[in-house]
Protein backbone atom coordinates (compact mmCIF):
# COMPACT_ATOMS: atom_id res chain seq x y z
CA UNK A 1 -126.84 -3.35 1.40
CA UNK A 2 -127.60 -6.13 3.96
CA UNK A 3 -130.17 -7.31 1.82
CA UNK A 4 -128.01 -7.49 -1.21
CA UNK A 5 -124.96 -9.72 0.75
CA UNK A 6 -127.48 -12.22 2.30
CA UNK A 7 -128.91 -12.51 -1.42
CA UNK A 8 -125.21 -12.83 -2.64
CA UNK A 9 -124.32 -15.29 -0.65
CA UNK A 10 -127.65 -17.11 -1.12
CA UNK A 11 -127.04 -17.33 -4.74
CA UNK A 12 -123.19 -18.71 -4.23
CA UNK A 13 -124.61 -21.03 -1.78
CA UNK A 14 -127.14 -22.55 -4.49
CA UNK A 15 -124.28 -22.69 -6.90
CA UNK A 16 -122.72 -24.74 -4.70
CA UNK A 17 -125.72 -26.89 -4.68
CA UNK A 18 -125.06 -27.14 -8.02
CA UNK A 19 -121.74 -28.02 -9.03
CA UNK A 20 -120.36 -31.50 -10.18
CA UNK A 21 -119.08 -32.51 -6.93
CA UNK A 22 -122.82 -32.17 -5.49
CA UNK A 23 -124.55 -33.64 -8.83
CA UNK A 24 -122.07 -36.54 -9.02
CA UNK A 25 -123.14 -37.13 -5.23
CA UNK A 26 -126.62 -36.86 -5.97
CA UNK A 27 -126.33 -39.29 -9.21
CA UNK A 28 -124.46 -41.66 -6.82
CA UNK A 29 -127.63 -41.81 -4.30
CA UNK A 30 -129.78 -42.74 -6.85
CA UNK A 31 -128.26 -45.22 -8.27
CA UNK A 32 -128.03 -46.76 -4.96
CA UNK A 33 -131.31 -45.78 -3.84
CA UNK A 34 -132.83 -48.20 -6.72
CA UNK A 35 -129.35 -50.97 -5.65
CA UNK A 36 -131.73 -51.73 -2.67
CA UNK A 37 -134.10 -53.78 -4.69
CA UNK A 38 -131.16 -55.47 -6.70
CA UNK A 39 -129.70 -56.35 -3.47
CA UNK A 40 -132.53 -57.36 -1.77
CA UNK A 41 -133.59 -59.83 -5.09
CA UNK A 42 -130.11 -60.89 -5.29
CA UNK A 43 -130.37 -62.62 -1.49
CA UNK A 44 -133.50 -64.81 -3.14
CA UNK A 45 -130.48 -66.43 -5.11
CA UNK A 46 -126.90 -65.72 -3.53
CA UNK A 47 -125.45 -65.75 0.36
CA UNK A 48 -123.97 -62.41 1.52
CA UNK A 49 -120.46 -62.31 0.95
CA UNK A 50 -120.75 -64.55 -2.50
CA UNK A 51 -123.00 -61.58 -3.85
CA UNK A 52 -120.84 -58.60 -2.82
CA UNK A 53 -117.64 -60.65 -3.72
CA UNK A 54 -118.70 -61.09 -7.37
CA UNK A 55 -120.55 -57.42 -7.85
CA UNK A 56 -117.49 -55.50 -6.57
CA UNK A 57 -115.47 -57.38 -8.82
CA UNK A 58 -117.58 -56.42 -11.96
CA UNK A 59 -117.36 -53.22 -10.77
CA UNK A 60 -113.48 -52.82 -10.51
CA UNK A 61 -113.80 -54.92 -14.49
CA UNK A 62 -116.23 -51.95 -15.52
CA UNK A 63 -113.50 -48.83 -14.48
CA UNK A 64 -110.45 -50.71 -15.94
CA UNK A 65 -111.66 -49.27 -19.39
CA UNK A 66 -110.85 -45.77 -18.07
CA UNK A 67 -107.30 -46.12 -17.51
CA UNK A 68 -106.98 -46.06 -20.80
CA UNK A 69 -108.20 -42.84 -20.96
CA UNK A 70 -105.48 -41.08 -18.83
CA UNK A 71 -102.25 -41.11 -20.61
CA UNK A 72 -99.36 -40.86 -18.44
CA UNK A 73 -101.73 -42.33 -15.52
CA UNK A 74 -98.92 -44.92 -14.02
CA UNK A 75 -95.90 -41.88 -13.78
CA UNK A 76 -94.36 -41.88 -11.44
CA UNK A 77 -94.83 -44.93 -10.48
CA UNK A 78 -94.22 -43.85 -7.00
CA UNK A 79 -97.31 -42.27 -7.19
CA UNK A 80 -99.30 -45.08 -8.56
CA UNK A 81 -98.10 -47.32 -5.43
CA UNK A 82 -99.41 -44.60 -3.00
CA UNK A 83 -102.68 -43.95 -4.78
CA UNK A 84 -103.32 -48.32 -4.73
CA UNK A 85 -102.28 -48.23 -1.16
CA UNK A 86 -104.99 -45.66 -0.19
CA UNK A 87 -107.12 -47.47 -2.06
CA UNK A 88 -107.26 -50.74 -0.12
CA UNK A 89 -106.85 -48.52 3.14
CA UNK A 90 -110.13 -47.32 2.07
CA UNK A 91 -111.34 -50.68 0.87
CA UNK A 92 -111.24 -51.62 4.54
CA UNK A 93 -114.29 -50.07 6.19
CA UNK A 94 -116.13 -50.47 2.53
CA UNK A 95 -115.72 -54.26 2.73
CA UNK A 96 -116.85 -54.56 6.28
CA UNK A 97 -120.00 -52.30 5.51
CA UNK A 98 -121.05 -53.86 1.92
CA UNK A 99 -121.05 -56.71 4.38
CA UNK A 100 -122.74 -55.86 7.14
CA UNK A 101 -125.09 -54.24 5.15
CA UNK A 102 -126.02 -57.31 2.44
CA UNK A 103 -125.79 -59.97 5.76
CA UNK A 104 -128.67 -57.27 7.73
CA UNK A 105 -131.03 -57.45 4.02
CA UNK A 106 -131.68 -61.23 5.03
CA UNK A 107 -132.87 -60.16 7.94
CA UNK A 108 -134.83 -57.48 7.64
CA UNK A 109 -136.68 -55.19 5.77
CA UNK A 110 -135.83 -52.82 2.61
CA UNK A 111 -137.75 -50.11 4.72
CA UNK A 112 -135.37 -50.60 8.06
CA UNK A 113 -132.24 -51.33 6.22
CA UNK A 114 -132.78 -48.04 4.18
CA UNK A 115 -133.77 -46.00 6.95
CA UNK A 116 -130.55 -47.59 9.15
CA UNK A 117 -128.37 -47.15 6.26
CA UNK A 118 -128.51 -43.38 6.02
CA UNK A 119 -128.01 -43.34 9.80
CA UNK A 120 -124.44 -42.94 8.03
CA UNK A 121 -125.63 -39.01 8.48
CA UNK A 122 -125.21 -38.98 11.82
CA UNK A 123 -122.27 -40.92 12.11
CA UNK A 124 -120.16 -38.48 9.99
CA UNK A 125 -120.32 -35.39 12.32
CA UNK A 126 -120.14 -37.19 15.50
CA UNK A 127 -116.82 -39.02 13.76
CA UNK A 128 -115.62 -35.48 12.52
CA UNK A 129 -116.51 -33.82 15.60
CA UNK A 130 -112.25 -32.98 16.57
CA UNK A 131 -111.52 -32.48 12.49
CA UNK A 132 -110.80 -28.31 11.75
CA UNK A 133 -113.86 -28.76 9.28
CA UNK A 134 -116.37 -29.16 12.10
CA UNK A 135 -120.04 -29.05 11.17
CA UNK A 136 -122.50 -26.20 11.72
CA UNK A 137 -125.37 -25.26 13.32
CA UNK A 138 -126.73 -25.02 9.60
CA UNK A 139 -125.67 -28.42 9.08
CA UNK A 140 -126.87 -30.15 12.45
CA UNK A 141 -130.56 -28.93 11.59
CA UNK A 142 -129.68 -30.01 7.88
CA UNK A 143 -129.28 -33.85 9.98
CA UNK A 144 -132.23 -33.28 12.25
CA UNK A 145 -134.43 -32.71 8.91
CA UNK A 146 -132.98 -35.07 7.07
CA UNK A 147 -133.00 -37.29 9.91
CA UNK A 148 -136.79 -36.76 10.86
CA UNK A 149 -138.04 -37.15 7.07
CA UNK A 150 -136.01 -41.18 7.12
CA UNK A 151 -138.30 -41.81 9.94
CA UNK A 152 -141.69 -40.79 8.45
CA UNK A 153 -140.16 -42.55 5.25
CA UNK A 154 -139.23 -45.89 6.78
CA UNK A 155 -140.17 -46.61 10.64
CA UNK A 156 -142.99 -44.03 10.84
CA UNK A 157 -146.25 -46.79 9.91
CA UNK A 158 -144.65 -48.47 13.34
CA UNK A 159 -142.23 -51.44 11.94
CA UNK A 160 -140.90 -52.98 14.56
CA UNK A 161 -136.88 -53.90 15.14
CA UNK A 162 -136.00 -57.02 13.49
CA UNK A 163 -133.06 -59.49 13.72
CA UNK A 164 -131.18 -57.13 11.01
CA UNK A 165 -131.07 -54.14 12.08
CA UNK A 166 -128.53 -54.09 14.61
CA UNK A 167 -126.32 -55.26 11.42
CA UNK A 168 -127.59 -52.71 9.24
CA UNK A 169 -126.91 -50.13 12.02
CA UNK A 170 -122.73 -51.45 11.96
CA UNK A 171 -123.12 -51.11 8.69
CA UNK A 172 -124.14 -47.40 8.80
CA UNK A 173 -120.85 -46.93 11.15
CA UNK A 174 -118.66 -48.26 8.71
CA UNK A 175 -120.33 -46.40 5.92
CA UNK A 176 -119.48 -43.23 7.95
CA UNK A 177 -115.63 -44.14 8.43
CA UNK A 178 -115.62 -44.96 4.42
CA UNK A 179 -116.99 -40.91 3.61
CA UNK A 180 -114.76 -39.88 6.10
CA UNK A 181 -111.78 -41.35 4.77
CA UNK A 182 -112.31 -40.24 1.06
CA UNK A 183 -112.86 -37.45 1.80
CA UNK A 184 -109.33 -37.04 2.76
CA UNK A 185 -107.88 -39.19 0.10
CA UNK A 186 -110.25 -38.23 -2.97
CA UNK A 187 -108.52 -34.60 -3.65
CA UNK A 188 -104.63 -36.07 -3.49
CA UNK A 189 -104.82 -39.50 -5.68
CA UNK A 190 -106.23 -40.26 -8.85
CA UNK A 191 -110.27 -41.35 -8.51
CA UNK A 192 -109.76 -44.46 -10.73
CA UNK A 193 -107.12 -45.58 -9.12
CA UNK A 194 -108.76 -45.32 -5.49
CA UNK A 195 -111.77 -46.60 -7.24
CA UNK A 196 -110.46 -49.54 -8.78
CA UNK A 197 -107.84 -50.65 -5.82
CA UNK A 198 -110.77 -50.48 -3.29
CA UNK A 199 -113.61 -52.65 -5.12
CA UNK A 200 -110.71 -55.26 -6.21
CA UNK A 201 -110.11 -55.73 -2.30
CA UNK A 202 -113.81 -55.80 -1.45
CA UNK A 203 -114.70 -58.28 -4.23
CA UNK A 204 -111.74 -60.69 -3.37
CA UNK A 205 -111.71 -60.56 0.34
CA UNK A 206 -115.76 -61.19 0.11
CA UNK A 207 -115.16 -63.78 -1.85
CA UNK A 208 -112.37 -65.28 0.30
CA UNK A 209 -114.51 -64.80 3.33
CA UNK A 210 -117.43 -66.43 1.38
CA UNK A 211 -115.29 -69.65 0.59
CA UNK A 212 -114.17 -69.54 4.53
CA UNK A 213 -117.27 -69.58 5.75
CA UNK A 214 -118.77 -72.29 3.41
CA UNK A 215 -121.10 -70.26 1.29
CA UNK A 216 -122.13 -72.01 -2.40
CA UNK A 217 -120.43 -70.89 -5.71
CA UNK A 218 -123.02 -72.29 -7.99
CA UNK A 219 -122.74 -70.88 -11.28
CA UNK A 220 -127.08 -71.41 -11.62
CA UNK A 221 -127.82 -69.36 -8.74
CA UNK A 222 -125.35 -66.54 -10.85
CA UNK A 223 -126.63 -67.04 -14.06
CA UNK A 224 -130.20 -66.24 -12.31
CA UNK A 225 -129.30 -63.27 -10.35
CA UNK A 226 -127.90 -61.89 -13.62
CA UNK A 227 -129.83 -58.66 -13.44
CA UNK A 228 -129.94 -58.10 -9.27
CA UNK A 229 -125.74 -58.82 -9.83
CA UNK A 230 -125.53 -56.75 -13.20
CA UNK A 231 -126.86 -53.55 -11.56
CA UNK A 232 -125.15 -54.19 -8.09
CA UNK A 233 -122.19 -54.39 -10.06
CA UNK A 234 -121.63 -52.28 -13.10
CA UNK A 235 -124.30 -49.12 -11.73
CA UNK A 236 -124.10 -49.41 -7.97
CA UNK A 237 -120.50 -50.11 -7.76
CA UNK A 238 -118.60 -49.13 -11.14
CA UNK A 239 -121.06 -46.20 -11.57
CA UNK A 240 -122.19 -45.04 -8.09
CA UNK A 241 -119.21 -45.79 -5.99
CA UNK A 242 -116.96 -44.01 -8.42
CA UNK A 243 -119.29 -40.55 -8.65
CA UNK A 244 -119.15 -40.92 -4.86
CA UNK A 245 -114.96 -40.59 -5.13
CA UNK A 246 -115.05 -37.80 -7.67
CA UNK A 247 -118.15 -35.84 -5.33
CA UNK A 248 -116.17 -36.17 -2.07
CA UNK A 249 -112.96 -34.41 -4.20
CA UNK A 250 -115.40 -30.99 -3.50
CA UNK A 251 -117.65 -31.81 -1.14
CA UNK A 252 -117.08 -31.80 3.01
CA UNK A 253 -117.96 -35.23 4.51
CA UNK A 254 -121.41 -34.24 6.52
CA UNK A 255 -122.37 -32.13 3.49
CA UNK A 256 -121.62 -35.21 1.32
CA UNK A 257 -123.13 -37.93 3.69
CA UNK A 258 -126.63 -35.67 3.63
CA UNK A 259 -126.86 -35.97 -0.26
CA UNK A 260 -125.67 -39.31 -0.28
CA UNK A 261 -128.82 -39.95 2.20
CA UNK A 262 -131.52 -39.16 -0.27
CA UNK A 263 -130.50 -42.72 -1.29
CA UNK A 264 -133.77 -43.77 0.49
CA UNK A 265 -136.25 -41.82 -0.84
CA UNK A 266 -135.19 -42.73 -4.35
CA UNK A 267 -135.16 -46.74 -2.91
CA UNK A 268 -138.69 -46.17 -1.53
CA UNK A 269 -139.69 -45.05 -5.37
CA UNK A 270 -137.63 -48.10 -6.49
CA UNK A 271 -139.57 -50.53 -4.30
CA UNK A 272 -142.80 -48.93 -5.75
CA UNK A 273 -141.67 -48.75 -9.46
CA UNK A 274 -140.48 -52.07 -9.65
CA UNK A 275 -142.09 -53.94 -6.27
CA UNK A 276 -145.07 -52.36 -6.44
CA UNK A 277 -144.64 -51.14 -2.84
CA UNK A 278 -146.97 -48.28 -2.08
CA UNK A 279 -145.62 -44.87 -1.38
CA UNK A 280 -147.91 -42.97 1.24
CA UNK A 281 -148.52 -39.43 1.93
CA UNK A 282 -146.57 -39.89 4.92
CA UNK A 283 -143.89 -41.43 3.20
CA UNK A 284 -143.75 -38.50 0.68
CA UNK A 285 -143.69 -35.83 3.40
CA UNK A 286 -140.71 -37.64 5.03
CA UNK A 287 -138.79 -37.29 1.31
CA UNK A 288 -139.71 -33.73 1.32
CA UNK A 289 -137.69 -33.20 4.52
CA UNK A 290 -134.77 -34.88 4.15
CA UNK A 291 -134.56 -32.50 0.64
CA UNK A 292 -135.51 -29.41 3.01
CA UNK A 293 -131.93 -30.74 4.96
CA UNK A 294 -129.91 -31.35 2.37
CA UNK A 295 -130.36 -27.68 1.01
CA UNK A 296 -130.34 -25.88 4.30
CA UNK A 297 -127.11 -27.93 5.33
CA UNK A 298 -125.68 -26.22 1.59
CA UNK A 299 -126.96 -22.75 1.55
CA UNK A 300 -124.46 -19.69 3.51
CA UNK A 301 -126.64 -17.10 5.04
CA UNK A 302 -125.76 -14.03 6.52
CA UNK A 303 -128.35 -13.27 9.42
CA UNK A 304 -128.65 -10.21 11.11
CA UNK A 305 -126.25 -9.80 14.05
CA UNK A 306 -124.31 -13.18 12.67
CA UNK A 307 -120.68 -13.44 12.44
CA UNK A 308 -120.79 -15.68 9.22
């Protein structure tokens, strides 16, 4: 009878693994695992905040197409008002880490910034650790996993630390603050609403900030980032950004932020698919780990002499 519970509650925990909220978060991390190498080609052309300004801006262009699709969407209107405000409260912390994050890829490599990134994993428990949803045992050694397998991925072959990755590690913070707060807002407002409200903020306040501080507007450096801006845009942001709303509406934060992680493996194959960057055994073995996390951080088992 024991055996038959802990195999129940095996097979609801891989259902779990299964459902939209965790394939929409999955989809989301690989679309932004191959958003590395667009953002990374997109500095050869672009400064910073210019390049985030005019991809999050696409990206709120690309959603406005589904409001169409909700009839009744703006009643009440009271409603609508809250669900914008949310959306630049959440617009905050994603400004300040597209930036942080785009500023440390000038500095740095795709390797670090992707390994730093995901740091985000880490961040999210310690930044949860007083919330009534605190994080497991299960989902610590889900971190640690996924946490040892980014190192053999990215810092393992003995990179050293560059000018960029104390950026990239702010950036990692702020990503953490940005799960954290949808997943509080994601289940009560409308997701194209928070979608579209928080990209319109980023893009125009980057691009504000951009003007500010004297960066170019050159239509010719555009016009030949088309591709590095197109993807950053309509797939990283209107694509990946949104899936990342609708996950978080079913998925806990530090469950979320491990999926969300695998966003470097899948930018390690980018790099190799399209920059012919090698992928080593090591490297491989370090993917296979942070997978080994993200399940074990997902599955309920019922030990012997556990309370669970």
């Amino acid at each position: 009878m024991a055996f038959d519970k802990n195999l129940e509650k095996t097979s609801t925990g891989m259902n779990r693994l299964l459902n939209a909220g965790h394939l929409g978060l999955f989809s989301a991390s690989l679309i932004w695992g191959f958003a590395f190498v667009a953002q990374r080609q997109g500095m050869e052309y672009m400064q910073p905040l210019t390049f985030n300004g005019i991809r999050f801006l696409l990206g709120t262009l690309s959603l406005l197409p589904l409001l169409w699709l909700k009839k009744g969407i703006f009643k009440p209107l009271i409603n609508v008002k809250s669900a914008l405000i949310m959306g630049l409260f959440a617009g905050i912390p994603l400004f300040f880490a597209a930036f942080f994050q785009q500023l440390g890829l000038k500095y740095t490599t795709a390797g670090n910034a992707g390994f730093i990134t995901s740091l985000y994993i880490v961040f999210v428990p310690l930044l949860s650790i007083r919330s009534k949803n605190r994080s497991t045992m299960q989902t610590w050694l889900g971190v640690i996993l996924a946490l040892g397998g980014l190192y053999f991925l990215s810092v393992f072959p003995g990179t050293s630390m560059q000018a960029g990755d104390l950026l990239v590690l702010t950036s990692a913070l702020f990503w953490a603050l940005h799960l954290i707060i949808l997943s509080y807002l994601s289940p009560k407002y409308d997701f194209r609403l928070l979608a579209i409200s928080q990209y319109l903020f980023t893009g125009v306040i980057s691009l504000l900030a951009g003007l500010a501080f004297g960066e170019p507007l050159n239509p010719t450096d555009v016009s030949d980032a088309w591709i590095p801006i197109l993807y950053a845009g309509v797939a990283s942001v209107g694509i990946g950004y949104t899936l990342q709303i609708v996950g978080q509406r079913k998925v806990r934060a530090d469950h979320a932020a491990l999926i969300l992680s695998l966003e470097a493996a899948f930018a390690a194959f980018g790099g190799w698919l399209i920059l012919e960057e090698t992928l080593s055994l090591v490297a491989l073995f370090g993917c296979l780990l942070m997978l080994s996390g993200v399940i074990i951080s997902q599955l309920r088992l019922n030990f012997p002499g556990s309370k669970a």
